[in-house]
N, C-alpha and C. Protein backbone atom coordinates (compact mmCIF):
# COMPACT_ATOMS: atom_id res chain seq x y z
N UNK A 1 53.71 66.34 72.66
CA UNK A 1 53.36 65.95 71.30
C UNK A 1 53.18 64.44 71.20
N UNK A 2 52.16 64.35 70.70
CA UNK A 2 51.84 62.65 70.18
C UNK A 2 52.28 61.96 69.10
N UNK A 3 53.19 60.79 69.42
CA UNK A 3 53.62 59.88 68.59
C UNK A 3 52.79 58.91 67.70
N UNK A 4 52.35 58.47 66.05
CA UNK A 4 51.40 58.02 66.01
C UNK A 4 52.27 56.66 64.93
N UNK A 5 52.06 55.46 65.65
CA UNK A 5 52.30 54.36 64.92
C UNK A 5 51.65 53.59 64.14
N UNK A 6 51.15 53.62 62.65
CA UNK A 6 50.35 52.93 62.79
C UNK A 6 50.70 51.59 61.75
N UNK A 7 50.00 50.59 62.48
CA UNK A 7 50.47 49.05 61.79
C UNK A 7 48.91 48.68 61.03
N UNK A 8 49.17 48.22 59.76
CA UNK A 8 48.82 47.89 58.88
C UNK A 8 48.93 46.26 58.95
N UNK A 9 47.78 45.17 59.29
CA UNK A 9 47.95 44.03 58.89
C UNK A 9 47.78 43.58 57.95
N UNK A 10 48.10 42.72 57.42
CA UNK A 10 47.57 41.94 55.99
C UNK A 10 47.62 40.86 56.73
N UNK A 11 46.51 39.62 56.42
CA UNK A 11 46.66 38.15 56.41
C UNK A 11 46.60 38.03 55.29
N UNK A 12 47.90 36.87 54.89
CA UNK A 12 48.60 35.99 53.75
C UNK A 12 47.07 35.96 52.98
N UNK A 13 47.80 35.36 51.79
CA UNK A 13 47.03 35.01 50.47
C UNK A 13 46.97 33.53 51.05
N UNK A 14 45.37 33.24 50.03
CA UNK A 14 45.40 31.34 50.75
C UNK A 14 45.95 30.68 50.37
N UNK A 15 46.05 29.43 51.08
CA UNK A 15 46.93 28.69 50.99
C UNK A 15 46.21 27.53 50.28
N UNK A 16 46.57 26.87 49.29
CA UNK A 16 45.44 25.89 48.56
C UNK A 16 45.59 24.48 49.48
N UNK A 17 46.73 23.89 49.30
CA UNK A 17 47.28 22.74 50.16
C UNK A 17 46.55 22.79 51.84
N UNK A 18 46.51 24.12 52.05
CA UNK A 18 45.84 23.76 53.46
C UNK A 18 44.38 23.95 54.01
N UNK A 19 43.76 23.90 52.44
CA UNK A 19 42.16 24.07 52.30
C UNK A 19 41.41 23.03 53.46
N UNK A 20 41.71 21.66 53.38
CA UNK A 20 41.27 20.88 53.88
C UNK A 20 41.88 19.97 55.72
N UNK A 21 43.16 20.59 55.68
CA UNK A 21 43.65 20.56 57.26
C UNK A 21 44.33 21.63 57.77
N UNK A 22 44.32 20.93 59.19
CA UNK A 22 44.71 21.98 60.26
C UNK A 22 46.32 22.30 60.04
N UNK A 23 46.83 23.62 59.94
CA UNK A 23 48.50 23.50 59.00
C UNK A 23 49.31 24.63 59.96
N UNK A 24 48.18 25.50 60.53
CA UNK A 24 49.18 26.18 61.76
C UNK A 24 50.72 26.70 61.42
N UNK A 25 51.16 26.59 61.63
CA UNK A 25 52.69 26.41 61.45
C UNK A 25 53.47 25.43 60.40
N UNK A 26 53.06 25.46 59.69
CA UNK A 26 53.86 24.08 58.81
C UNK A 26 53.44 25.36 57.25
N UNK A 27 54.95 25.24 56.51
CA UNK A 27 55.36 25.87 56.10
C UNK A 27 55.00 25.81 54.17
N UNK A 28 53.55 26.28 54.28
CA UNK A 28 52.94 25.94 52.72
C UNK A 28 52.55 27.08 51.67
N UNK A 29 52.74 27.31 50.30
CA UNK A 29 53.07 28.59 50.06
C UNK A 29 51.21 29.02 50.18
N UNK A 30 51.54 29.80 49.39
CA UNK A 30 50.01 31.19 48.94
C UNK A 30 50.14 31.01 47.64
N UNK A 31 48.29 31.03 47.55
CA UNK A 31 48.26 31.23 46.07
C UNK A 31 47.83 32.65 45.91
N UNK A 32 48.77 33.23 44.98
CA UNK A 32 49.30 35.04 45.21
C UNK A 32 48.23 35.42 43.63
N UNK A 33 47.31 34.50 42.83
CA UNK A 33 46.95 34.79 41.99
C UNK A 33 45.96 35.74 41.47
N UNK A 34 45.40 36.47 42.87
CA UNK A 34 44.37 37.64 42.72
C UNK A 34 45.13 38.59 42.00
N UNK A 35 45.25 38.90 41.20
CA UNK A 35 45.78 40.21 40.65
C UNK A 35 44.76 41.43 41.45
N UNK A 36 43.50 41.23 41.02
CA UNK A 36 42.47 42.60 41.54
C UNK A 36 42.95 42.86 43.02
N UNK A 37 42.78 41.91 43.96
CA UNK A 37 42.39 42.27 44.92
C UNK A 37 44.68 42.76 45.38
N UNK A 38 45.00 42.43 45.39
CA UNK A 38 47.14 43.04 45.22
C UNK A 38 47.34 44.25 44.55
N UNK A 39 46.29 44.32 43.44
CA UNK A 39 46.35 45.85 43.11
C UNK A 39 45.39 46.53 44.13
N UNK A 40 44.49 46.38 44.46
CA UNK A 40 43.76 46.78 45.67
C UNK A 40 44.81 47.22 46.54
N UNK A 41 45.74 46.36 47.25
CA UNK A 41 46.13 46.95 48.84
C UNK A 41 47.45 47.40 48.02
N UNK A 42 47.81 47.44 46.58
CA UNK A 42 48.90 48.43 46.17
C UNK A 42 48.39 50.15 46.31
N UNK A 43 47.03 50.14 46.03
CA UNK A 43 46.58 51.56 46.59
C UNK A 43 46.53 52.01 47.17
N UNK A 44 46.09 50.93 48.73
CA UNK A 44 45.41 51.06 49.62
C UNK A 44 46.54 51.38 50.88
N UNK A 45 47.54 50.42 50.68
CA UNK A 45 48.49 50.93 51.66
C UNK A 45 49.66 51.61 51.25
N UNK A 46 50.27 52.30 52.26
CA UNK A 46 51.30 53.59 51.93
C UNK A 46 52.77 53.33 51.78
N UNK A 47 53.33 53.68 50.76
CA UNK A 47 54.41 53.77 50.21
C UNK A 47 55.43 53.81 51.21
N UNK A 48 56.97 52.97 51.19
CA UNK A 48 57.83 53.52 52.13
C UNK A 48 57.79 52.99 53.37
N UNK A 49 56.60 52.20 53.75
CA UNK A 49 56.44 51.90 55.41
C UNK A 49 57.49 50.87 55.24
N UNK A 50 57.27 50.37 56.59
CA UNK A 50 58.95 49.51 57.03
C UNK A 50 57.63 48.64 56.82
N UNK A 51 58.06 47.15 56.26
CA UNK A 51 57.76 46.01 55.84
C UNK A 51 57.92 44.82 57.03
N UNK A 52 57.10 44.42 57.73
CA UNK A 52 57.24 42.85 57.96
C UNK A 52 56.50 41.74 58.06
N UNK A 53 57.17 40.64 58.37
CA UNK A 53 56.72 39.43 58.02
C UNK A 53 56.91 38.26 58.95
N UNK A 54 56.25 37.22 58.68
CA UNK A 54 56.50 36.20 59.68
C UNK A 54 57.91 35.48 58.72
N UNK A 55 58.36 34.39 59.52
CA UNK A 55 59.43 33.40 58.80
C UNK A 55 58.49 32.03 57.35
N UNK A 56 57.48 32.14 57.67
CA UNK A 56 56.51 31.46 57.23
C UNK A 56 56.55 31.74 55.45
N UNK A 57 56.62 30.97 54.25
CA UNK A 57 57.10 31.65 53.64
C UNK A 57 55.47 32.23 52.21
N UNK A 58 54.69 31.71 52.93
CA UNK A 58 53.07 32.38 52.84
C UNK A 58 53.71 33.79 53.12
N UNK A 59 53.82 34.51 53.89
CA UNK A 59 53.65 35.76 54.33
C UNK A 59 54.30 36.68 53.31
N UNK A 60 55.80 36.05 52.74
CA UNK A 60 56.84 36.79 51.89
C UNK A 60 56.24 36.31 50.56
N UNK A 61 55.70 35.77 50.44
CA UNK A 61 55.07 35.63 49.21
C UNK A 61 53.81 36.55 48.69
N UNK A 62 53.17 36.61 49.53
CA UNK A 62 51.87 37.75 49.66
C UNK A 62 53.05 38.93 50.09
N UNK A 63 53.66 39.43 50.53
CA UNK A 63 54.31 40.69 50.59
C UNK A 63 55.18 40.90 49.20
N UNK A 64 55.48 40.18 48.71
CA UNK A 64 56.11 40.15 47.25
C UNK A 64 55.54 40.08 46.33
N UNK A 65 54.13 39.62 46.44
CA UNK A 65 53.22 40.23 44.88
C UNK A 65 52.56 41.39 45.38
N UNK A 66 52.53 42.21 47.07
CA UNK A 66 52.17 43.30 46.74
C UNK A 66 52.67 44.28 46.25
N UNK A 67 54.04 43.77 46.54
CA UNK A 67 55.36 44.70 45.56
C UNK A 67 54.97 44.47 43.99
N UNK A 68 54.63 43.91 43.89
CA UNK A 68 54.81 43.65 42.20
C UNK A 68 53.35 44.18 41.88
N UNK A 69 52.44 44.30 43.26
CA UNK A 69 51.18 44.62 42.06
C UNK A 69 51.59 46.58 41.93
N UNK A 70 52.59 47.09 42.75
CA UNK A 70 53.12 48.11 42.55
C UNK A 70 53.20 49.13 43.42
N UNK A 71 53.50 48.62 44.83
CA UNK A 71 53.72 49.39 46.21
C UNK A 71 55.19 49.31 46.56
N UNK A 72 55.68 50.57 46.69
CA UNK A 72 57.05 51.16 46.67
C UNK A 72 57.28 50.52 47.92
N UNK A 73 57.89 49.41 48.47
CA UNK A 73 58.12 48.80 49.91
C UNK A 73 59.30 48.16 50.20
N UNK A 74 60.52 48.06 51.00
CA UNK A 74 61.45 47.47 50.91
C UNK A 74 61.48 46.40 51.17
N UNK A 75 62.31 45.29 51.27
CA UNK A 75 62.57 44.26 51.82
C UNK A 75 62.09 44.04 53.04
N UNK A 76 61.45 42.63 53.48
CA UNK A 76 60.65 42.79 54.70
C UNK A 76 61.99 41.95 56.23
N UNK A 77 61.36 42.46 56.71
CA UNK A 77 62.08 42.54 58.51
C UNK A 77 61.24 40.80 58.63
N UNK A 78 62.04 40.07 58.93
CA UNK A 78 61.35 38.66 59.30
C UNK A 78 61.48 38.68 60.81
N UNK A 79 60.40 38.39 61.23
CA UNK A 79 59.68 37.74 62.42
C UNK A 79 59.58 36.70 62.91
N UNK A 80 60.39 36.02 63.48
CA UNK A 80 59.22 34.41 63.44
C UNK A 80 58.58 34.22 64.47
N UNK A 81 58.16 35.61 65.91
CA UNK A 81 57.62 35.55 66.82
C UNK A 81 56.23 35.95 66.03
N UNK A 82 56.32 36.16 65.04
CA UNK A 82 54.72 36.64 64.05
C UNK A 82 54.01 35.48 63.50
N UNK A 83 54.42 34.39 63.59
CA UNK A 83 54.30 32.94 63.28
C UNK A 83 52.95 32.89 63.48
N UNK A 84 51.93 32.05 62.71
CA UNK A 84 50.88 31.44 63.14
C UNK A 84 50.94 30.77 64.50
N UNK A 85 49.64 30.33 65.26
CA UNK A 85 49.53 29.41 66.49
C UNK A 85 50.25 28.21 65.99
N UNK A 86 51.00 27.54 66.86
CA UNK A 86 51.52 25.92 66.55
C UNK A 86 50.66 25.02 66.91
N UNK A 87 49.88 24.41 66.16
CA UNK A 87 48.81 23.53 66.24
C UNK A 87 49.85 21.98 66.92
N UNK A 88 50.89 22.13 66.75
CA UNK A 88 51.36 20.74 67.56
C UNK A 88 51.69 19.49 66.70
N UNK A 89 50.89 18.11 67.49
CA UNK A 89 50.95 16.75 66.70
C UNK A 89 49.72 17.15 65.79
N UNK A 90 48.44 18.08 65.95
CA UNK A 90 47.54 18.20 64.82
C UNK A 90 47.84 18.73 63.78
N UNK A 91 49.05 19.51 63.50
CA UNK A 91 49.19 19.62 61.95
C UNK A 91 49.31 18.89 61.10
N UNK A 92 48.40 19.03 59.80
CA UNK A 92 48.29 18.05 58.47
C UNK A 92 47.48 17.19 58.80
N UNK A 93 46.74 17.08 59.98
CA UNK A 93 45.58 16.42 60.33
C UNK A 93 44.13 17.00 59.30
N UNK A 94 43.21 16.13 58.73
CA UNK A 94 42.28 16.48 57.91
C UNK A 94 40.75 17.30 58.99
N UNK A 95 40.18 18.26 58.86
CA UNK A 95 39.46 18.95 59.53
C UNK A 95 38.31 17.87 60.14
N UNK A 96 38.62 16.93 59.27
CA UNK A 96 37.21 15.62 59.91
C UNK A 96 38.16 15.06 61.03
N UNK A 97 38.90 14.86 60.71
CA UNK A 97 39.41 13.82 62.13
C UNK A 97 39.91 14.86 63.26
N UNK A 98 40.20 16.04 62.79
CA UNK A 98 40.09 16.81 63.97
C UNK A 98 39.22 17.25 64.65
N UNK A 99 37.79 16.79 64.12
CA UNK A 99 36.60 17.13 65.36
C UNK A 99 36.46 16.07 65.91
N UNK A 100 36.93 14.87 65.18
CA UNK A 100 36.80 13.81 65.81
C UNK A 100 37.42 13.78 67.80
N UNK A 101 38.52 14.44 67.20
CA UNK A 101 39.15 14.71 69.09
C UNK A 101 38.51 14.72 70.06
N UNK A 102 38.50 14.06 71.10
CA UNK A 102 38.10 14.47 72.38
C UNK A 102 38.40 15.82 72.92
N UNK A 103 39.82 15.93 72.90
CA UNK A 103 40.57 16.51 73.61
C UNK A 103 40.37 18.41 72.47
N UNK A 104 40.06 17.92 71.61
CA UNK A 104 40.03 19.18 70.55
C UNK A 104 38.53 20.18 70.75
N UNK A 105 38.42 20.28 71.49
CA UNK A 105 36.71 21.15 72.07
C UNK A 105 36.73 22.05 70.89
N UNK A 106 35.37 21.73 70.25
CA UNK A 106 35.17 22.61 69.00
C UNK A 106 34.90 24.15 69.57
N UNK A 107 35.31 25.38 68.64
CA UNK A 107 34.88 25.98 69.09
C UNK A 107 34.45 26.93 68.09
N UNK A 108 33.36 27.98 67.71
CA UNK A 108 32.77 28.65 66.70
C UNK A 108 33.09 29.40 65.65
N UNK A 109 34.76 30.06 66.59
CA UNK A 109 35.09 31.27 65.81
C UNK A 109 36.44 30.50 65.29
N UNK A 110 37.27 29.23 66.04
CA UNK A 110 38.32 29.09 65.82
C UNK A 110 38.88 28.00 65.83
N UNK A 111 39.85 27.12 65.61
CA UNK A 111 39.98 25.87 65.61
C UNK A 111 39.82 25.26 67.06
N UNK A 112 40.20 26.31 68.02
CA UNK A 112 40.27 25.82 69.07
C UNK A 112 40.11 27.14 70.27
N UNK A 113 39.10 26.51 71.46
CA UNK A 113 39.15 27.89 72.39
C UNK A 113 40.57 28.29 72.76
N UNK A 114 40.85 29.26 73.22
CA UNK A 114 42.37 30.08 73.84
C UNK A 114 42.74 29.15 74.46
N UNK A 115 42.32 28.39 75.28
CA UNK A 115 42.75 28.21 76.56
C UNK A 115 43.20 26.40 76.29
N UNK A 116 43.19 25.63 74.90
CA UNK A 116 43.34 24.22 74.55
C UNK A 116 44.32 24.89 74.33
N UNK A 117 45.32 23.52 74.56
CA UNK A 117 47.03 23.54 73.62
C UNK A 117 46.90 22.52 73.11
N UNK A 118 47.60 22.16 71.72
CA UNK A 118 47.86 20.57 71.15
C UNK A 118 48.69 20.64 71.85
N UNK A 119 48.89 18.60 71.86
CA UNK A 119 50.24 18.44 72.35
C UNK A 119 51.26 18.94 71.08
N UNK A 120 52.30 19.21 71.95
CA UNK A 120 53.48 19.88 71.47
C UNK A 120 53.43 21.19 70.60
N UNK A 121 52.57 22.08 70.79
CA UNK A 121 52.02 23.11 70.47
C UNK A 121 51.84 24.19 71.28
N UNK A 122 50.67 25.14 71.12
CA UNK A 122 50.97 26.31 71.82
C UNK A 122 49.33 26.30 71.52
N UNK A 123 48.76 26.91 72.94
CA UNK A 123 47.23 27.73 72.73
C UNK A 123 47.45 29.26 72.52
N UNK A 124 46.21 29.67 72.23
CA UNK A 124 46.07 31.17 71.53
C UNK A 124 46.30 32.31 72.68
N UNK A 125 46.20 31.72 74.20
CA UNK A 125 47.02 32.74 75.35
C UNK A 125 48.69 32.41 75.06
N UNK A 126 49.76 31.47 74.82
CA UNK A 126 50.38 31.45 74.65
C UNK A 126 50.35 32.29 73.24
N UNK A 127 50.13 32.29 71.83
CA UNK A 127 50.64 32.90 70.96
C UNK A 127 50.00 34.77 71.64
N UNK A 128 49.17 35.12 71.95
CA UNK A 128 49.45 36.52 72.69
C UNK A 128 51.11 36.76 73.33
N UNK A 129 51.15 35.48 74.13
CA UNK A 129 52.04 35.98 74.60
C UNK A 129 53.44 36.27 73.99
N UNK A 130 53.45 35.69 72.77
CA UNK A 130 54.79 35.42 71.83
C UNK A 130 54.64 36.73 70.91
N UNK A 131 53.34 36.95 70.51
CA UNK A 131 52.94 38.26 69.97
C UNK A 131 53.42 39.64 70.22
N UNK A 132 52.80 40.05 71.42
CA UNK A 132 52.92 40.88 72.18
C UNK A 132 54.32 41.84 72.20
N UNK A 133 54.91 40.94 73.00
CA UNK A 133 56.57 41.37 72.71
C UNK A 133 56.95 42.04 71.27
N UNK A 134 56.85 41.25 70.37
CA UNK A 134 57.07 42.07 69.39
C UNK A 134 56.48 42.92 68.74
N UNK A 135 55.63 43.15 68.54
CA UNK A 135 54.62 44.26 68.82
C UNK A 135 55.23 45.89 69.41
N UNK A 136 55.32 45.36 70.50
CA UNK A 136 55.84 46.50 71.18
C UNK A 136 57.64 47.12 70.99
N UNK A 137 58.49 46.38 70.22
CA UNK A 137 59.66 45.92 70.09
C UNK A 137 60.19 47.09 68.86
N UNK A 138 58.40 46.26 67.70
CA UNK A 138 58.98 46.93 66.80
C UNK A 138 58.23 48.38 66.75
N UNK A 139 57.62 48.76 67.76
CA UNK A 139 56.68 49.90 67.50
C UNK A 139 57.61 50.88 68.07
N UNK A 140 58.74 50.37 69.54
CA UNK A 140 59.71 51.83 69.94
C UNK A 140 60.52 51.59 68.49
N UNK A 141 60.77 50.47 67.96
CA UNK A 141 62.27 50.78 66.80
C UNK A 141 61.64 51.51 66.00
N UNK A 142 60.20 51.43 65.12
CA UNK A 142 60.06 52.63 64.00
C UNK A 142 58.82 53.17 64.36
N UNK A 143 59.28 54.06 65.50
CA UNK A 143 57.81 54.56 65.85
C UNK A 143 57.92 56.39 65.15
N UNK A 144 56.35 56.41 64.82
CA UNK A 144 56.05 57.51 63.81
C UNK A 144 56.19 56.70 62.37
N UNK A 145 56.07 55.37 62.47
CA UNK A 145 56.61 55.18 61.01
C UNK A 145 54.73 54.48 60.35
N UNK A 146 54.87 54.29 59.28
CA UNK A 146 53.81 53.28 58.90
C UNK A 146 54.33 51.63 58.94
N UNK A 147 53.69 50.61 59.20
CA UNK A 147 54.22 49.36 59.52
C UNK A 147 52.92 48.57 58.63
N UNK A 148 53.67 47.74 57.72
CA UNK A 148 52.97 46.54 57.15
C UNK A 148 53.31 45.78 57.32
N UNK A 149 51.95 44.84 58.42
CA UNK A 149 52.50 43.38 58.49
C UNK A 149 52.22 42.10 58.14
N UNK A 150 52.57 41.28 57.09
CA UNK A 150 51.73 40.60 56.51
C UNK A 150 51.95 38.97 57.50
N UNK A 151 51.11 39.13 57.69
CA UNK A 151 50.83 37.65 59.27
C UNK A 151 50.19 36.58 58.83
N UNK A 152 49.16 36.47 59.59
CA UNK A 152 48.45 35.15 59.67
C UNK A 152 47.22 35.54 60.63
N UNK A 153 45.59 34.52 60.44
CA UNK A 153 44.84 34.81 61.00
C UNK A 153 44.86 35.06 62.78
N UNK A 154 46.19 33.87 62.97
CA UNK A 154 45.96 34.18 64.70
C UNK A 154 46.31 35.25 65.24
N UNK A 155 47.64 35.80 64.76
CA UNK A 155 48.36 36.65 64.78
C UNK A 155 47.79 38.23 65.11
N UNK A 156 47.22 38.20 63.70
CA UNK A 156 46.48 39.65 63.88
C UNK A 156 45.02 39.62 64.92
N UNK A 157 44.23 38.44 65.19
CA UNK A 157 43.95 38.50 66.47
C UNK A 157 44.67 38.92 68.08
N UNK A 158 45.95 38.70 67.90
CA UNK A 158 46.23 38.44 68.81
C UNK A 158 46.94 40.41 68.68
N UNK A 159 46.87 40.67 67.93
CA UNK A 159 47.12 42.34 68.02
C UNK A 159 45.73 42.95 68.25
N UNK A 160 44.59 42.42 67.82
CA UNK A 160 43.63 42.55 68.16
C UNK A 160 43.49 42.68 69.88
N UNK A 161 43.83 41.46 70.23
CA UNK A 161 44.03 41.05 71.79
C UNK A 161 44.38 42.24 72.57
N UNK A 162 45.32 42.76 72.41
CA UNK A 162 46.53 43.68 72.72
C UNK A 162 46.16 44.99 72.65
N UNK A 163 45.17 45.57 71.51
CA UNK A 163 44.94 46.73 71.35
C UNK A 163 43.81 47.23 72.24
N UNK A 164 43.14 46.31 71.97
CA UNK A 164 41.96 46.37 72.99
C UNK A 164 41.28 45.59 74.38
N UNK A 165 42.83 45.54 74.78
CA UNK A 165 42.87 45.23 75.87
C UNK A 165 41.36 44.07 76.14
N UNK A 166 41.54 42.77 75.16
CA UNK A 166 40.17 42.13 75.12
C UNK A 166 41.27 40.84 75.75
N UNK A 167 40.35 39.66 76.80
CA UNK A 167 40.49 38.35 77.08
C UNK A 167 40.75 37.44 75.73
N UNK A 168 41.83 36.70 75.70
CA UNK A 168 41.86 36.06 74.65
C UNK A 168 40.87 35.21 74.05
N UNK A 169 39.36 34.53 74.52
CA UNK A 169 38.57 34.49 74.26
C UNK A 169 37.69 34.96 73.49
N UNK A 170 37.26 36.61 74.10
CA UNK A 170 36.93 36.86 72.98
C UNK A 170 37.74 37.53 71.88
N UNK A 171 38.60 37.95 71.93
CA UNK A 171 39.47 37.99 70.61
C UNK A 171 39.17 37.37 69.37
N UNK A 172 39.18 35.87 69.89
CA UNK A 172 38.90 34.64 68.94
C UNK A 172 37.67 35.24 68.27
N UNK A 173 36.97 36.33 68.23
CA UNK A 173 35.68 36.61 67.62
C UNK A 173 36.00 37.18 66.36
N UNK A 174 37.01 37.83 66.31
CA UNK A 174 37.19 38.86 65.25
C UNK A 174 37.53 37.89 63.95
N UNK A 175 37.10 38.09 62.61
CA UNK A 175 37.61 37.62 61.34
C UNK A 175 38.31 37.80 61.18
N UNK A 176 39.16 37.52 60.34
CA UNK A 176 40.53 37.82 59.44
C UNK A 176 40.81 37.18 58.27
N UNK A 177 39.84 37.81 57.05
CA UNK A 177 39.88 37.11 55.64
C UNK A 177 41.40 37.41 55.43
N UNK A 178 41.51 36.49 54.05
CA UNK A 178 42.81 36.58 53.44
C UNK A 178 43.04 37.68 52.79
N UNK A 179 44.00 38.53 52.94
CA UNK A 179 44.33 39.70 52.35
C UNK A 179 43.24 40.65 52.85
N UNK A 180 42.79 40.49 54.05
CA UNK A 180 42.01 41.92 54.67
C UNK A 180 43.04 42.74 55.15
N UNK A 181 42.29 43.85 55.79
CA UNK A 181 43.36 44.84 56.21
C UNK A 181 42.52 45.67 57.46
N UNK A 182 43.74 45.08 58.52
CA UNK A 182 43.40 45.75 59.71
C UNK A 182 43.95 46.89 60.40
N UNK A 183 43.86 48.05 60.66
CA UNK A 183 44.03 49.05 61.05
C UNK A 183 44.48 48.89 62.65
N UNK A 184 45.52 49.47 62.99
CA UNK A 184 45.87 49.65 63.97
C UNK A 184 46.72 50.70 64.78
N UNK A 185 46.56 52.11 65.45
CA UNK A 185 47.76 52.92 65.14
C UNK A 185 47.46 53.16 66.67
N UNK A 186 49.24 53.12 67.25
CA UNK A 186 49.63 53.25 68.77
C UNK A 186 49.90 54.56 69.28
N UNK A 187 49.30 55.15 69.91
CA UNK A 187 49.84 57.19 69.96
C UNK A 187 50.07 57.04 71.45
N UNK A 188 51.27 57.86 71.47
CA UNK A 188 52.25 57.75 72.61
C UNK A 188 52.38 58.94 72.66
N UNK A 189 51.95 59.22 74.11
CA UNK A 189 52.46 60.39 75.31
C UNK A 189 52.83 60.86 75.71
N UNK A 190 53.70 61.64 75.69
CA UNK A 190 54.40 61.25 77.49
C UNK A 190 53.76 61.79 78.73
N UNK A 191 52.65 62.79 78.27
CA UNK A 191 51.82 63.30 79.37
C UNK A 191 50.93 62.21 79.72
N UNK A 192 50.21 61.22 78.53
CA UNK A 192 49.22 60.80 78.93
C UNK A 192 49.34 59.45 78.01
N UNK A 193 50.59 58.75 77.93
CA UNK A 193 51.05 57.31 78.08
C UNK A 193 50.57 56.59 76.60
N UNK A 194 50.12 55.58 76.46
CA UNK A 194 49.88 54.98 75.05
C UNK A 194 48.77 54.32 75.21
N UNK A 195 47.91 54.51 73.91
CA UNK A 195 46.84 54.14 73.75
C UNK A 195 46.74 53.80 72.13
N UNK A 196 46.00 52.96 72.00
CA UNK A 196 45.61 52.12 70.91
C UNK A 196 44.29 52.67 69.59
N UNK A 197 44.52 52.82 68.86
CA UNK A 197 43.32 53.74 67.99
C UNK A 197 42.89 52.29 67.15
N UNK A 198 41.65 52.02 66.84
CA UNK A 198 41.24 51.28 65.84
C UNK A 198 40.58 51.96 65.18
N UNK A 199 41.37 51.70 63.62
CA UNK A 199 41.11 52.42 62.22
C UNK A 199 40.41 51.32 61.42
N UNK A 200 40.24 50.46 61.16
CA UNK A 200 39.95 49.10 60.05
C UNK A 200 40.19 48.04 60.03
N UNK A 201 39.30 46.76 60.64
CA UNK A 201 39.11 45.39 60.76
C UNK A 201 38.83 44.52 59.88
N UNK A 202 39.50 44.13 59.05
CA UNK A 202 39.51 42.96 58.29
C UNK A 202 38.67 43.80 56.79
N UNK A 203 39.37 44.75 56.58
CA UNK A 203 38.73 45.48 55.73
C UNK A 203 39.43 44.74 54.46
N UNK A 204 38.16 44.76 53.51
CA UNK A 204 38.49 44.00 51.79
C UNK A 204 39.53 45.43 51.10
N UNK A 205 40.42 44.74 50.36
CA UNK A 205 41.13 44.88 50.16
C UNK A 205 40.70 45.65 48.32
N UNK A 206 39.69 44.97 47.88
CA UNK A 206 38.83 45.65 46.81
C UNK A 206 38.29 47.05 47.06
């Protein structure tokens, strides 16, 4: 018999303060003021699932007006391996002086290819790798369960990464609007081991 997990992402509500720089990891709220689109994923996602979140306090903030726009959900499980990428000494840097970088190789889909680290930071193969683990951590603790996780854009790439067994490169391709909703459900084996289903990518939440 097949085990079926499936995780529900949300990326946070935006962040106004970090319209104009690179903020990664640095700890700025959400503006939670869509009513439409919170009653949206109060429909949209299922009652009862186990709740989590990064330590970031964007994430519990968007998980707490989806409670309020009226999704039966408990208290969320904090993460802080769910953390955005750590952009380093470039956080709070303005998006102009960060192309200015040498060292910052622009790249199309993302602030930065996988494979750059800021100093004192982390590249997007490192946040897989911080990802990952938990991922899998929390999928044996509530497996068969529904899982909402309200993250961040790298993040749910990087489950992206994972599911479909994609190079962190291209990973970096996939979108992740604010308050989309990505589908993800893990079905486990034991005859024939675990495999990854994709249900819904950055789906609007309207």
């Amino acid at each position: 018999m097949s085990v079926v997990t499936r995780w529900w992402w949300i990326r946070h509500a935006p962040v106004p303060d970090g319209k104009n720089i690179v903020y990664g990891q640095m700890d700025l709220d959400a503006d939670c003021a869509d009513t439409e689109a919170f009653q949206g994923l109060a429909q949209k996602l299922p009652a009862g699932a186990v709740l989590v979140t990064s330590d970031l306090k964007r994430t519990t903030q968007t998980a707490n007006a989806i409670r309020d726009a009226g999704l039966d959900i408990p208290e969320p499980i904090v993460e802080p391996d769910l953390r955005e990428q750590h952009f380093g000494d470039w956080q709070g840097m303005s998006h102009e002086a960060f192309g200015l970088l040498r060292e910052a190789t622009p790249h199309r889909h993302w602030r930065l290819p996988s494979f750059i680290q800021a100093p004192n930071g982390e590249n997007f193969v490192h946040l897989i790798a911080r990802v990952t683990p938990a991922i899998t951590r929390l999928s044996e603790e509530h497996a068969g369960r529904d899982i909402i996780a309200v993250t961040h854009g790298g993040t749910i790439r990087a489950a992206l990464s994972l599911a479909l067994g994609l190079d962190p490169e291209t990973a970096l391709a996939f979108a992740t609007q604010n308050l989309g909703i990505t589908r993800l459900d893990l079905i486990t084996d034991r005859a024939n081991g675990v495999a990854w289903r994709i249900t819904a990518v950055n789906q609007s939440p309207r």
